[in-house]
C-alpha atoms as a PDB file:
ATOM      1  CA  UNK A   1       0.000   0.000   0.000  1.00  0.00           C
ATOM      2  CA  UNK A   2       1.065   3.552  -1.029  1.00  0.00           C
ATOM      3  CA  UNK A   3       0.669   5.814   2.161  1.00  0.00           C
ATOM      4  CA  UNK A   4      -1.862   8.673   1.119  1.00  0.00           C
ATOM      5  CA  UNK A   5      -0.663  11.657   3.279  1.00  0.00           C
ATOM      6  CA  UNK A   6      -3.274  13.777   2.234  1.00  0.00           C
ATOM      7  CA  UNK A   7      -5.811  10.775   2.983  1.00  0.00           C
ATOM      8  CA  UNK A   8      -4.272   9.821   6.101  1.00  0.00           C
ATOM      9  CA  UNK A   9      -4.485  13.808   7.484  1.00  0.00           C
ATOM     10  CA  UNK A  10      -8.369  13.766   6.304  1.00  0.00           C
ATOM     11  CA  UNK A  11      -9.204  10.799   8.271  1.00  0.00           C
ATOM     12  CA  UNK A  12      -7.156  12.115  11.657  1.00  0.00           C
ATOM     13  CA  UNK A  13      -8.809  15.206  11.235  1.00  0.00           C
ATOM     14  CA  UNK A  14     -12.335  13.624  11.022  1.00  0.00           C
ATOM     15  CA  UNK A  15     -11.432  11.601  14.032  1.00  0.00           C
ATOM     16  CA  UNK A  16     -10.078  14.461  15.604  1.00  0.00           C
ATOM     17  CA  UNK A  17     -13.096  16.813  14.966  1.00  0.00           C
ATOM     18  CA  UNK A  18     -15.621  14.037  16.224  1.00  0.00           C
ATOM     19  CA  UNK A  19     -13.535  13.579  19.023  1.00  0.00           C
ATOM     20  CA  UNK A  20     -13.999  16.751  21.040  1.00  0.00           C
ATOM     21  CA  UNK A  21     -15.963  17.732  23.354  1.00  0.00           C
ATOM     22  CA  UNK A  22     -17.322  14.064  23.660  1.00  0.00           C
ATOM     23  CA  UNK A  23     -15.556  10.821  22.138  1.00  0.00           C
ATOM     24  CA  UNK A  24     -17.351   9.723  19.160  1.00  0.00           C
ATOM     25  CA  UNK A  25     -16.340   6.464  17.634  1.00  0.00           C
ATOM     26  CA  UNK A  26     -16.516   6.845  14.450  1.00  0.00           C
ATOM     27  CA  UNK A  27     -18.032   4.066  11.483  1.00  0.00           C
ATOM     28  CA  UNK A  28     -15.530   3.198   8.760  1.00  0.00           C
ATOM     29  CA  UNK A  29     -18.677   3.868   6.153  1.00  0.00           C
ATOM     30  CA  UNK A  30     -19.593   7.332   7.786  1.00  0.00           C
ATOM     31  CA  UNK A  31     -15.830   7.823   7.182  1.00  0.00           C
ATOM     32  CA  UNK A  32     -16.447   6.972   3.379  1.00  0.00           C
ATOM     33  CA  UNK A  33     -19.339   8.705   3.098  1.00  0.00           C
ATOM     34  CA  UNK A  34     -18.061  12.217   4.557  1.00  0.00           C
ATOM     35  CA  UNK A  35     -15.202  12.138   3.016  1.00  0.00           C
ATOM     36  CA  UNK A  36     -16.168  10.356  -0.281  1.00  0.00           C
ATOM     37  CA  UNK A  37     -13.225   7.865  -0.377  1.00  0.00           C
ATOM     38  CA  UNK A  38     -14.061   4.239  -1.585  1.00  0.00           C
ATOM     39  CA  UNK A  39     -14.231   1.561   1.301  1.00  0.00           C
ATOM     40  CA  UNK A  40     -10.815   0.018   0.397  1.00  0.00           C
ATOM     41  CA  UNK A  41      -8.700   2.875   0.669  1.00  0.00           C
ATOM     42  CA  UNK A  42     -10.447   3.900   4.068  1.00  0.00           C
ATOM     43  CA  UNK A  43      -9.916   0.928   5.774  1.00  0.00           C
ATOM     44  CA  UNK A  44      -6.319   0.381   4.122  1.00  0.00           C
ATOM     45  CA  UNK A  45      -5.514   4.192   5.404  1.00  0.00           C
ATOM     46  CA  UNK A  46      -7.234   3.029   9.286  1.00  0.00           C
ATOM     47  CA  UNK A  47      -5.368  -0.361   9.388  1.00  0.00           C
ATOM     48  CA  UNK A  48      -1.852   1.851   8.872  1.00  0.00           C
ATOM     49  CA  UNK A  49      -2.993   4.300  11.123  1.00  0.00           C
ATOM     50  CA  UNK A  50      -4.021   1.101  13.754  1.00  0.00           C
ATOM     51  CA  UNK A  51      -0.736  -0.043  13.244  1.00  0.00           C
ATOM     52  CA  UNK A  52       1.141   2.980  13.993  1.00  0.00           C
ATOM     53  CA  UNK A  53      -1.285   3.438  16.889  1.00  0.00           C
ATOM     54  CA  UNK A  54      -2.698   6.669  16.003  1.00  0.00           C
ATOM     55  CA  UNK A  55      -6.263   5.175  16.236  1.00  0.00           C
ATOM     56  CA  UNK A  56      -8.067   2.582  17.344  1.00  0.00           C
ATOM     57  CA  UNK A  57     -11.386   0.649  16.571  1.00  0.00           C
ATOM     58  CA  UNK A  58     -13.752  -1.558  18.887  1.00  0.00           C
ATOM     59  CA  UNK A  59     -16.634  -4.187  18.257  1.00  0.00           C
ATOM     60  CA  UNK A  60     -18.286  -2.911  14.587  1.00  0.00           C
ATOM     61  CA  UNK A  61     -15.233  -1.231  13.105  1.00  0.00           C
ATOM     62  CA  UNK A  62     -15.662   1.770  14.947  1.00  0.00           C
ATOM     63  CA  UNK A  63     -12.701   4.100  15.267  1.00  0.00           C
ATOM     64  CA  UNK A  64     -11.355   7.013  17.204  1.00  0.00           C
ATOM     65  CA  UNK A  65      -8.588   8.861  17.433  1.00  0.00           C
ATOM     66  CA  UNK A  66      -6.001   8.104  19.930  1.00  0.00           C
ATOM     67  CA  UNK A  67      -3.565  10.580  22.485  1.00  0.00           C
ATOM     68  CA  UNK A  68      -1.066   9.624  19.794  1.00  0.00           C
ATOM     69  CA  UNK A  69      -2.800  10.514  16.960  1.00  0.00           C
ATOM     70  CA  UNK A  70      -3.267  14.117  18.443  1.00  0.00           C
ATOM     71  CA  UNK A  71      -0.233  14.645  18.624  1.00  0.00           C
ATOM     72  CA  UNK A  72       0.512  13.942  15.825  1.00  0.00           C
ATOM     73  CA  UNK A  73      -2.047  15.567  14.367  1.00  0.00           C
ATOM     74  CA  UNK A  74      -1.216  18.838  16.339  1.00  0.00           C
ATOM     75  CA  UNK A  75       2.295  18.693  15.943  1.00  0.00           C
ATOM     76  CA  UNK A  76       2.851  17.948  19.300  1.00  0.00           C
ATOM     77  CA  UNK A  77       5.116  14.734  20.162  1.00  0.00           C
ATOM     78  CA  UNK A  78       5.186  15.911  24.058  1.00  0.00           C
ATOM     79  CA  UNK A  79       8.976  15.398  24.224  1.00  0.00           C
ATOM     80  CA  UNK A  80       9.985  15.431  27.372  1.00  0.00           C
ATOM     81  CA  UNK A  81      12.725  18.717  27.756  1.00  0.00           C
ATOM     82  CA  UNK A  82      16.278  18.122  28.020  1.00  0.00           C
ATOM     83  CA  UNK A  83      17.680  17.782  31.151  1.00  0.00           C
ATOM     84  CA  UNK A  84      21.418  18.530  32.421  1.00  0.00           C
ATOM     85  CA  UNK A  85      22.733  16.177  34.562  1.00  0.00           C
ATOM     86  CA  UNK A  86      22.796  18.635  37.634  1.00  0.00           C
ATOM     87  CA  UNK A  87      18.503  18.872  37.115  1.00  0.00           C
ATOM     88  CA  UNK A  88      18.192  22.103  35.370  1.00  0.00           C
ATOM     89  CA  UNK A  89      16.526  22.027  31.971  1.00  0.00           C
ATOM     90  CA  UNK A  90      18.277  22.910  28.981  1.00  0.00           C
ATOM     91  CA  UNK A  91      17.051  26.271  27.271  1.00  0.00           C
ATOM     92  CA  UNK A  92      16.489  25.456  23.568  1.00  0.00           C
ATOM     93  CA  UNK A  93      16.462  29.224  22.586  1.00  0.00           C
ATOM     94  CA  UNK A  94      19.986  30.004  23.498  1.00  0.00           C
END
């Protein structure tokens, strides 16, 4: 399988939208259907996304988005800050 960026952000953003404020799980044909995408490359693009733990799916094939999968999303990969060995973090901006 070819790895659809553009696909793959569409469905983590539809994830992520349903998410908040309450957590949706989310059918792999409402998936299709919103976002017009046959039923193949949907669940090929959730499987990866499984995989790399970014979602994950319960009885029905019903996904949501994971912590993981907003941050990655976001941008965000919560790294911890550098720390010298005498406890003081590390200022990135100097």
């Amino acid at each position: 399988m070819k790895v659809e960026k553009e696909l793959i952000r569409k469905i983590l953003r539809k994830l992520y939208d349903d998410y908040f404020p309450y957590v949706v799980r989310v059918s792999e044909l409402k998936l299709k259907d919103e976002l017009q995408i046959d039923s193949q490359r949907v669940a090929a693009v959730l499987h990866y996304l499984e995989y790399k733990s970014l979602v994950e799916s319960e009885e029905q094939r019903k996904w949501k988005i994971t912590a993981s999968g907003i941050d990655f999303l976001e941008g965000d990969l919560l790294k911890p800050e550098p720390v010298k060995s005498d406890g003081f973090v590390i200022d990135k901006k100097k």
